[in-house]
PDB file of N, CA and C in Angstrom:
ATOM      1  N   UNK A   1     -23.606  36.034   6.997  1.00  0.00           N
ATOM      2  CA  UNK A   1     -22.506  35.763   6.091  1.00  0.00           C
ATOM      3  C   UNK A   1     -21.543  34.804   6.788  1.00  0.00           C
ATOM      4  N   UNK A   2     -21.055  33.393   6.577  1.00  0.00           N
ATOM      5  CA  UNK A   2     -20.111  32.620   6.736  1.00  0.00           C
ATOM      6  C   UNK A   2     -19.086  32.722   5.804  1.00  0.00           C
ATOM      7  N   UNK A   3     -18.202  33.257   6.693  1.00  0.00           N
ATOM      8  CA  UNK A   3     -16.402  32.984   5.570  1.00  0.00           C
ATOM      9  C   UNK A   3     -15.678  31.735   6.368  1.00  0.00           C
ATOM     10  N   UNK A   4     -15.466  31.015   5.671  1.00  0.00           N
ATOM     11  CA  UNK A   4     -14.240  29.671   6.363  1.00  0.00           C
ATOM     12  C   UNK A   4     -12.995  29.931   5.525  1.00  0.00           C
ATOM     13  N   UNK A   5     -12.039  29.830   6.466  1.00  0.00           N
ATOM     14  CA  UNK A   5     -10.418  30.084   6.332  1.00  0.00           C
ATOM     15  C   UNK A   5     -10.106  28.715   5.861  1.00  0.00           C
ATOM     16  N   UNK A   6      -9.703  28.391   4.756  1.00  0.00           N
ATOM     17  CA  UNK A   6      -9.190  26.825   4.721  1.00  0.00           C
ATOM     18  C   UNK A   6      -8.028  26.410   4.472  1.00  0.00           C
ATOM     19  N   UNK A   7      -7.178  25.292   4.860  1.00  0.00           N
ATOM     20  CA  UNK A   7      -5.759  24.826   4.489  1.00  0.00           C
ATOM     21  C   UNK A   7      -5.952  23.926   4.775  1.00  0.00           C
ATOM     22  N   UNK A   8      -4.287  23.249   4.316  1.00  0.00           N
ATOM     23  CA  UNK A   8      -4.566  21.678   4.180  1.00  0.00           C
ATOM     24  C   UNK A   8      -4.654  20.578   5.141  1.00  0.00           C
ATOM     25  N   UNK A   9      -4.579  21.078   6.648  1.00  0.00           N
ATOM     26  CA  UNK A   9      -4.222  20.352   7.950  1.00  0.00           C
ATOM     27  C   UNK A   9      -5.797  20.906   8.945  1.00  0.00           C
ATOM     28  N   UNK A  10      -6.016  22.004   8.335  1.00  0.00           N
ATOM     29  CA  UNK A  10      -6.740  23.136   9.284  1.00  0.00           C
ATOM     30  C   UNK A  10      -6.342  23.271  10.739  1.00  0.00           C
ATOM     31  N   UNK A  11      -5.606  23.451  10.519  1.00  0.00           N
ATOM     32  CA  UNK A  11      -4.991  23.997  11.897  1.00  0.00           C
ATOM     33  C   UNK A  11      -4.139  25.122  11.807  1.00  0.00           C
ATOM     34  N   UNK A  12      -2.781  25.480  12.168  1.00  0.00           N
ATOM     35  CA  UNK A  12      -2.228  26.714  11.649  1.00  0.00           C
ATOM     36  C   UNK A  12      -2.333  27.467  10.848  1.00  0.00           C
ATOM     37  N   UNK A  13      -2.427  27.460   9.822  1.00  0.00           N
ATOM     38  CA  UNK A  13      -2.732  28.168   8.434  1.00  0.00           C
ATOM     39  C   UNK A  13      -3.836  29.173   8.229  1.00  0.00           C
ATOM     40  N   UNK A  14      -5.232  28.313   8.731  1.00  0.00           N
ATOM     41  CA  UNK A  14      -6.605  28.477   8.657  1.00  0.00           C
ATOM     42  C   UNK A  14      -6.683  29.308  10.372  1.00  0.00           C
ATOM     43  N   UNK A  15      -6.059  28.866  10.833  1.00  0.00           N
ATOM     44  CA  UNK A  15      -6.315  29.515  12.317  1.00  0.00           C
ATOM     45  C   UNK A  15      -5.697  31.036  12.089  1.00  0.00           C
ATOM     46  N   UNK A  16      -4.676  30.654  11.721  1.00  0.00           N
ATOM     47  CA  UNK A  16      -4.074  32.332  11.583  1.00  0.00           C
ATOM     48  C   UNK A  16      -4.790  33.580  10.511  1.00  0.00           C
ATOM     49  N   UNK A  17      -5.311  32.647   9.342  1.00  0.00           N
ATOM     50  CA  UNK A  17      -6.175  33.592   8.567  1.00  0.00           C
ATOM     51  C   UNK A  17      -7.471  33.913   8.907  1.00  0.00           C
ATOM     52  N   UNK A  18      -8.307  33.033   9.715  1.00  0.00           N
ATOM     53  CA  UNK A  18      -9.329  33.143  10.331  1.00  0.00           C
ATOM     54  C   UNK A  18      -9.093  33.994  11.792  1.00  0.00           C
ATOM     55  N   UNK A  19      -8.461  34.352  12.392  1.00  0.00           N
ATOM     56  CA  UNK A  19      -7.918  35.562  13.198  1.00  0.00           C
ATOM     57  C   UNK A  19      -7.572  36.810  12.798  1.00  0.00           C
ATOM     58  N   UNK A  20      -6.946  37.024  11.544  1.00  0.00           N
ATOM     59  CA  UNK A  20      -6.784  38.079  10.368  1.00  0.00           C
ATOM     60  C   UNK A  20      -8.173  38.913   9.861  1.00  0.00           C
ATOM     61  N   UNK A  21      -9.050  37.590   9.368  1.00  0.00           N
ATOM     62  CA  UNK A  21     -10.614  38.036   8.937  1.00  0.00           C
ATOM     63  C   UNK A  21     -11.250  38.676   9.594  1.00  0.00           C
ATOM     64  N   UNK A  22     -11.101  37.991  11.295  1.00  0.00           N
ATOM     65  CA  UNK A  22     -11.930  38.499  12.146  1.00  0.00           C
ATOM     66  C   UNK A  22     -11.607  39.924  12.744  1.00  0.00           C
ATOM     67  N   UNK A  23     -10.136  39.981  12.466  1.00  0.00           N
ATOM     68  CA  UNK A  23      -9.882  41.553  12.573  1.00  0.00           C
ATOM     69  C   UNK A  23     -10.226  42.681  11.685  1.00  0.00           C
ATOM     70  N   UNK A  24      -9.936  42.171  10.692  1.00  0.00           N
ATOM     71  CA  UNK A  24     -11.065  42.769   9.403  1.00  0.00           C
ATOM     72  C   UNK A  24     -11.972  43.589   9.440  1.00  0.00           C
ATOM     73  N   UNK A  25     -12.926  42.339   9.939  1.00  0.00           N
ATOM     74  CA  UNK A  25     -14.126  42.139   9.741  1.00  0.00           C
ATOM     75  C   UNK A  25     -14.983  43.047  10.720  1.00  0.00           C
ATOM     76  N   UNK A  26     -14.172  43.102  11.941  1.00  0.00           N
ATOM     77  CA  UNK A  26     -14.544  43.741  12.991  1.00  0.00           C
ATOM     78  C   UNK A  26     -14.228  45.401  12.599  1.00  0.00           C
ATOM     79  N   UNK A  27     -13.117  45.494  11.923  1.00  0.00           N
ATOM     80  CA  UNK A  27     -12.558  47.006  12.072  1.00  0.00           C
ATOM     81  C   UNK A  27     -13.621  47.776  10.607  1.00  0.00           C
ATOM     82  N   UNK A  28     -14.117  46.801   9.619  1.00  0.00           N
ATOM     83  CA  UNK A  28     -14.856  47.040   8.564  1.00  0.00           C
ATOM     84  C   UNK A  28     -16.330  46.990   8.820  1.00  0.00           C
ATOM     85  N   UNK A  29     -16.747  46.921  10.139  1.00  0.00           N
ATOM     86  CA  UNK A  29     -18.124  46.446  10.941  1.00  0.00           C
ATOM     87  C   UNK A  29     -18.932  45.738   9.692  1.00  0.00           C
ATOM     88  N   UNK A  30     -17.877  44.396   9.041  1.00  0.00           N
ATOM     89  CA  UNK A  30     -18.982  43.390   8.812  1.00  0.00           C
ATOM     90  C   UNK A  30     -19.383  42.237   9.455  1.00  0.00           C
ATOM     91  N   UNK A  31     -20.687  42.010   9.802  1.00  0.00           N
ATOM     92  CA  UNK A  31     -21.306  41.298   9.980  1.00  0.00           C
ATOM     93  C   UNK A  31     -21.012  39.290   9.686  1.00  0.00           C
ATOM     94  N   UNK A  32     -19.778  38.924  10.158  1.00  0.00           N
ATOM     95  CA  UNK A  32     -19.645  37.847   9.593  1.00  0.00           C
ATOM     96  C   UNK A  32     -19.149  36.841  10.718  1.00  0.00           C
ATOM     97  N   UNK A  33     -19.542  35.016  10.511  1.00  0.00           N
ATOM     98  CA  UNK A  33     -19.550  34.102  11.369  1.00  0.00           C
ATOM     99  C   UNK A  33     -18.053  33.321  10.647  1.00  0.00           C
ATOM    100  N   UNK A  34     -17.103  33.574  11.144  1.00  0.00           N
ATOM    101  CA  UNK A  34     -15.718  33.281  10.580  1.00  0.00           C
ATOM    102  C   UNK A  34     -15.002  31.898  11.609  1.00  0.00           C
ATOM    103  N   UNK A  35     -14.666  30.929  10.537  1.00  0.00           N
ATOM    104  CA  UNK A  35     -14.494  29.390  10.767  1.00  0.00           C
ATOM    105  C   UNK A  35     -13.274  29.101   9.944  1.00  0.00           C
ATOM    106  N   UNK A  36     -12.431  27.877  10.629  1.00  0.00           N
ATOM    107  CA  UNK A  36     -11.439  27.681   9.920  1.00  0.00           C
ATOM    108  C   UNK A  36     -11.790  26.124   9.589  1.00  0.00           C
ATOM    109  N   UNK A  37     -11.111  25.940   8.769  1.00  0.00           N
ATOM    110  CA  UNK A  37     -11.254  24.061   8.151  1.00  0.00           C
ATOM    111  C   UNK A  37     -10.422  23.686   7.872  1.00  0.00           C
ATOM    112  N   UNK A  38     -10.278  22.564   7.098  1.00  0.00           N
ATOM    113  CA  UNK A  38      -8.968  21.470   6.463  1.00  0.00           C
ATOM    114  C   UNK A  38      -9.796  21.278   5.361  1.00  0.00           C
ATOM    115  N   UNK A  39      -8.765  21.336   3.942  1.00  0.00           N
ATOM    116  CA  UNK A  39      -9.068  20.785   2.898  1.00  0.00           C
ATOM    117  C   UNK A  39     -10.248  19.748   2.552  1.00  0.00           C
ATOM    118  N   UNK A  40     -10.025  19.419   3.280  1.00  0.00           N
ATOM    119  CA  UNK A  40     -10.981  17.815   3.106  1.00  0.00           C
ATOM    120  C   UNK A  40     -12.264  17.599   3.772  1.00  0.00           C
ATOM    121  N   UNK A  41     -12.343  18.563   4.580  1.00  0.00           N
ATOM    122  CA  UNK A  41     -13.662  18.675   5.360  1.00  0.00           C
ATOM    123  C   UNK A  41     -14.801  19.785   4.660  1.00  0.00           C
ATOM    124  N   UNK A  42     -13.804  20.450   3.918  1.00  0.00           N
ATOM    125  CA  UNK A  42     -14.735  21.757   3.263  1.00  0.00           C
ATOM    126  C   UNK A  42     -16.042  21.375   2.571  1.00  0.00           C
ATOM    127  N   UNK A  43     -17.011  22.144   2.796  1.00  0.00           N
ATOM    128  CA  UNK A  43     -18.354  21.676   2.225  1.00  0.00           C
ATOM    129  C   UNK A  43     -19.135  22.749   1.525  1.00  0.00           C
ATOM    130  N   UNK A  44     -19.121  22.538   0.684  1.00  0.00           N
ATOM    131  CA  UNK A  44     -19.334  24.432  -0.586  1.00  0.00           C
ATOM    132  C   UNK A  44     -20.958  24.654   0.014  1.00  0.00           C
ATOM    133  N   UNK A  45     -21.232  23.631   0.328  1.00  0.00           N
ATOM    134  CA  UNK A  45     -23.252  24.419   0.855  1.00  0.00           C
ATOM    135  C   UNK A  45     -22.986  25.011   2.006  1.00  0.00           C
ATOM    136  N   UNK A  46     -21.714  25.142   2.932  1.00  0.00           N
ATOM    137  CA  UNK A  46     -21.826  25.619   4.443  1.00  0.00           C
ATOM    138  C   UNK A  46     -21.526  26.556   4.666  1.00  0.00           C
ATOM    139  N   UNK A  47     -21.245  27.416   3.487  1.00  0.00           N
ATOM    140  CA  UNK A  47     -20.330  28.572   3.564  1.00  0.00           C
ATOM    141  C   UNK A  47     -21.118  29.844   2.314  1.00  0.00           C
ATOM    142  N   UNK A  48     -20.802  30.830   2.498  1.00  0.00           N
ATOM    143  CA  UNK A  48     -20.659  32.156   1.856  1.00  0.00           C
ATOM    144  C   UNK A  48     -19.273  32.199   0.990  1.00  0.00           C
ATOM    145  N   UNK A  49     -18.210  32.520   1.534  1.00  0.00           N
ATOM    146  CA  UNK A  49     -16.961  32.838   1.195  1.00  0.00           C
ATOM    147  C   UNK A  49     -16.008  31.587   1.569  1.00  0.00           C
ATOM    148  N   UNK A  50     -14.940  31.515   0.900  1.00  0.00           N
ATOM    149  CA  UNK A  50     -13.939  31.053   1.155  1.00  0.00           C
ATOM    150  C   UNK A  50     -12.156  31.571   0.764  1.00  0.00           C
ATOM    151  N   UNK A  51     -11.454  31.213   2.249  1.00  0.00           N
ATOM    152  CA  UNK A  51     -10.384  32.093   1.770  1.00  0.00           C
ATOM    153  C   UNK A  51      -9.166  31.251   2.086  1.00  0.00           C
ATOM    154  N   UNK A  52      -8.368  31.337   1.207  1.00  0.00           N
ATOM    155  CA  UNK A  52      -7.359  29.988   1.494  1.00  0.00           C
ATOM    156  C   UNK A  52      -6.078  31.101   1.078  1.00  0.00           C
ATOM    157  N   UNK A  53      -5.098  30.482   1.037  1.00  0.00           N
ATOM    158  CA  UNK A  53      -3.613  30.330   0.439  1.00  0.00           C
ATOM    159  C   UNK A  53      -3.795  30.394  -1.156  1.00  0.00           C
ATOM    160  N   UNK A  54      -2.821  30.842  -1.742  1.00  0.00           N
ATOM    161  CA  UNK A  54      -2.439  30.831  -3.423  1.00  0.00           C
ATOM    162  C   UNK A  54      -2.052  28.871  -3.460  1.00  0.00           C
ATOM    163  N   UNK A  55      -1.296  28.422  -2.670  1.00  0.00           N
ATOM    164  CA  UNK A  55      -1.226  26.865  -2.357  1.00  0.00           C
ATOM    165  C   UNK A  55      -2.202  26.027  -2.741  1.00  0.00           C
ATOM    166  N   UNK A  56      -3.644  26.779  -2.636  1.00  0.00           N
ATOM    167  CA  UNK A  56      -4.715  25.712  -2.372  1.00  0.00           C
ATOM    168  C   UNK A  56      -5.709  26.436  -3.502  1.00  0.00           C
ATOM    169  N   UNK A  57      -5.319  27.356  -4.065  1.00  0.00           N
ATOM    170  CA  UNK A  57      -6.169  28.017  -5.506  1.00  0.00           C
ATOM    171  C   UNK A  57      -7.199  26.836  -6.132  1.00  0.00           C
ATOM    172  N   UNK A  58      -6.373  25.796  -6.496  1.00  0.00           N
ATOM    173  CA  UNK A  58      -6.462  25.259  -7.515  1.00  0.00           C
ATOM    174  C   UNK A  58      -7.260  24.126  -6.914  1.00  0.00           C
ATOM    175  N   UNK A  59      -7.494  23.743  -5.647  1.00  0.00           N
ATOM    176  CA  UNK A  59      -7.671  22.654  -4.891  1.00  0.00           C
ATOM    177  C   UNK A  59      -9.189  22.954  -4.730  1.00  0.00           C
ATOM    178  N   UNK A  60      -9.390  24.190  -4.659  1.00  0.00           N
ATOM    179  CA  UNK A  60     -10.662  24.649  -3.901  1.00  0.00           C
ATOM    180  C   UNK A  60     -11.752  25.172  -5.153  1.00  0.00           C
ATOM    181  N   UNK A  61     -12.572  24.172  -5.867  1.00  0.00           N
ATOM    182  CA  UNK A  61     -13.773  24.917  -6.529  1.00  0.00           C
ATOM    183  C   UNK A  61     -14.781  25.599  -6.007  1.00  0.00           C
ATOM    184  N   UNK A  62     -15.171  26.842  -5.767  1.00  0.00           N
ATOM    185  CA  UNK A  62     -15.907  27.201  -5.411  1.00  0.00           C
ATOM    186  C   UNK A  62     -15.926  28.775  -5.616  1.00  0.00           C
ATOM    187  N   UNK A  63     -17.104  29.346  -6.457  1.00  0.00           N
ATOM    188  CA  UNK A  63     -17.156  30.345  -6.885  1.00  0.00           C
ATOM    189  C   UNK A  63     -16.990  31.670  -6.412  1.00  0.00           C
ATOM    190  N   UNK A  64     -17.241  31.934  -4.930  1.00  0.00           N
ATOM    191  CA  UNK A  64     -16.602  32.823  -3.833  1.00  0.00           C
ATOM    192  C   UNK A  64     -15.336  32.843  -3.052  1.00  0.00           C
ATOM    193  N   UNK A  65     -14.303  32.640  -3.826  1.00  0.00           N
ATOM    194  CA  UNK A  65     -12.950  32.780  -3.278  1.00  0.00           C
ATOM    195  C   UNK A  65     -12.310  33.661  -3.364  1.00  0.00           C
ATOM    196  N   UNK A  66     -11.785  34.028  -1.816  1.00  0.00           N
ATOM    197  CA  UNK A  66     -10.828  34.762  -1.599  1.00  0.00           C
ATOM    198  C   UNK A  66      -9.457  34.276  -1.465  1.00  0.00           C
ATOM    199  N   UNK A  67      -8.079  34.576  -2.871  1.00  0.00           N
ATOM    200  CA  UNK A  67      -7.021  33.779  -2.571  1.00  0.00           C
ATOM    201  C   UNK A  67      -5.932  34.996  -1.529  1.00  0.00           C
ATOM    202  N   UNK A  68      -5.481  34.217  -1.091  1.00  0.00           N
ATOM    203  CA  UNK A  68      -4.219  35.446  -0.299  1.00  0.00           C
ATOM    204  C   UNK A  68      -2.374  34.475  -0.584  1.00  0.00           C
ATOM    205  N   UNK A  69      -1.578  35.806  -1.205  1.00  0.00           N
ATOM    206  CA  UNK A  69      -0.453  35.203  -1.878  1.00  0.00           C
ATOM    207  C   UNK A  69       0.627  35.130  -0.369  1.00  0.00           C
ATOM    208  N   UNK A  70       0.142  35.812   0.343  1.00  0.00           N
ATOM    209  CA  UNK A  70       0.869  35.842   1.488  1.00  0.00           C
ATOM    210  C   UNK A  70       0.043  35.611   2.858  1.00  0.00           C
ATOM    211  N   UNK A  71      -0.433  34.737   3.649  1.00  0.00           N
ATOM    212  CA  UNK A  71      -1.380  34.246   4.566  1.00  0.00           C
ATOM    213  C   UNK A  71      -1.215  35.201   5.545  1.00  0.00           C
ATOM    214  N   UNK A  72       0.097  35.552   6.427  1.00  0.00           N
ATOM    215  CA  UNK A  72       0.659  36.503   7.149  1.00  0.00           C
ATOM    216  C   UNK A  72       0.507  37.595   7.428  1.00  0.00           C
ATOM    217  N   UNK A  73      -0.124  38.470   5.629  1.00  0.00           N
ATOM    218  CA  UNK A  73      -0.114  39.738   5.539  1.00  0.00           C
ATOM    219  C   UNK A  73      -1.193  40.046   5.877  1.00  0.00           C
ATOM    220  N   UNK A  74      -1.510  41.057   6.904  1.00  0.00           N
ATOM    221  CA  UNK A  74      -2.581  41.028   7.345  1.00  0.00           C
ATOM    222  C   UNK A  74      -3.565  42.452   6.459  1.00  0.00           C
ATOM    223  N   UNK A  75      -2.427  43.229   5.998  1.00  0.00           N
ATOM    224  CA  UNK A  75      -2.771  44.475   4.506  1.00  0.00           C
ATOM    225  C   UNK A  75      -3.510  43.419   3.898  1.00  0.00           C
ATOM    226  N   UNK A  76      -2.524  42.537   3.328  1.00  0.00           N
ATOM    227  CA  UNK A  76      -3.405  41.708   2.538  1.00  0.00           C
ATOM    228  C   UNK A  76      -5.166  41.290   2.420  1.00  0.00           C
ATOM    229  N   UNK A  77      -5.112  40.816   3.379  1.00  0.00           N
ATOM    230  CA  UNK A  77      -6.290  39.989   4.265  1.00  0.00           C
ATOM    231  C   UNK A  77      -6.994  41.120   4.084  1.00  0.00           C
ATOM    232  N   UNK A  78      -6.671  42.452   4.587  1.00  0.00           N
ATOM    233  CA  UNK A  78      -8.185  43.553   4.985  1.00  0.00           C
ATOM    234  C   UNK A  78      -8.163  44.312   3.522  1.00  0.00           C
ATOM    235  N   UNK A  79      -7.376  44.207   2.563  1.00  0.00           N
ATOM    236  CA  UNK A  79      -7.499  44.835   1.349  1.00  0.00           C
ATOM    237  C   UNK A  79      -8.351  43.551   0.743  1.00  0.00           C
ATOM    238  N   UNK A  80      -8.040  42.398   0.674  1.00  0.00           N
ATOM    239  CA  UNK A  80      -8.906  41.731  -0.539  1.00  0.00           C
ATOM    240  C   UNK A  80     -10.247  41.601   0.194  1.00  0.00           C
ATOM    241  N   UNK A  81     -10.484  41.285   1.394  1.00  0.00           N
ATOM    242  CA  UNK A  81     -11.753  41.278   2.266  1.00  0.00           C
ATOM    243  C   UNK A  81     -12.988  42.500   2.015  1.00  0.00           C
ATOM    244  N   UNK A  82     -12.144  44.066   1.724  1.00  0.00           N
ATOM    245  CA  UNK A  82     -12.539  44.945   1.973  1.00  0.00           C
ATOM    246  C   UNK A  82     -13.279  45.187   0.597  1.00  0.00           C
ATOM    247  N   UNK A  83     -12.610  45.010  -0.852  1.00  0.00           N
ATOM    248  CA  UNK A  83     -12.756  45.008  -2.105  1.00  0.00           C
ATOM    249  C   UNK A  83     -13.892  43.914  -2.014  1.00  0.00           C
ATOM    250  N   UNK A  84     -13.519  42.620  -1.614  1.00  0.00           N
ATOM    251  CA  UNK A  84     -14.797  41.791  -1.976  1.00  0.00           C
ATOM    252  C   UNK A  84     -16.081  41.866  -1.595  1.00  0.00           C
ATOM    253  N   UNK A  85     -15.949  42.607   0.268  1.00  0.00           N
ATOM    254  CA  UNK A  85     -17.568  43.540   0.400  1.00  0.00           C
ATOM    255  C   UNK A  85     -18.169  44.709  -0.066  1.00  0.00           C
ATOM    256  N   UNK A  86     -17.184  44.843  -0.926  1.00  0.00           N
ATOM    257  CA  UNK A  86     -17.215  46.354  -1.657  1.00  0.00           C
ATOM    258  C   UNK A  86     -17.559  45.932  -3.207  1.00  0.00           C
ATOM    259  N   UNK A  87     -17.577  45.054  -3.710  1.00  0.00           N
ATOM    260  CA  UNK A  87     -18.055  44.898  -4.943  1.00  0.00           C
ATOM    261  C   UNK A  87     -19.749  44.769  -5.431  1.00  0.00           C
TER     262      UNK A  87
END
């Protein structure tokens, strides 16, 4: 499973949510190869999931998205993460 963290610089944004995931991900023992990007580099065949900002909703087509209204919250992050391996 590949999840990429994306924002619009990929750097801060994507770094901090892609550190969030991986805590997640680890405490939910899933199995996942977690990457951060920039808007513009994103490539919908390279990935599983994608999880951005409410900022970038609209920017990002791609049928596996995870949006987060608050990047920071890390509740956030392991509640929508947790629901989406849970569906």
């Amino acid at each position: 499973m590949k999840i990429v963290a994306v924002c619009g610089s990929g750097l801060g944004s994507s770094f901090l949510i892609e550190m969030n995931i991986n805590e997640t991900c680890k405490a939910l023992k899933i199995d996942a190869e977690v990457s951060h990007i920039n808007l513009g580099s994103f490539d919908p065949n390279a990935t599983d999931v994608v999880v951005c900002g409410a900022d970038l909703e609209d920017s990002i087509e791609f049928q596996e998205k995870i949006v987060l209204q608050n990047i920071v919250d890390k509740d956030e992050t392991f509640e929508k993460i947790k629901k989406y391996f849970n569906k």
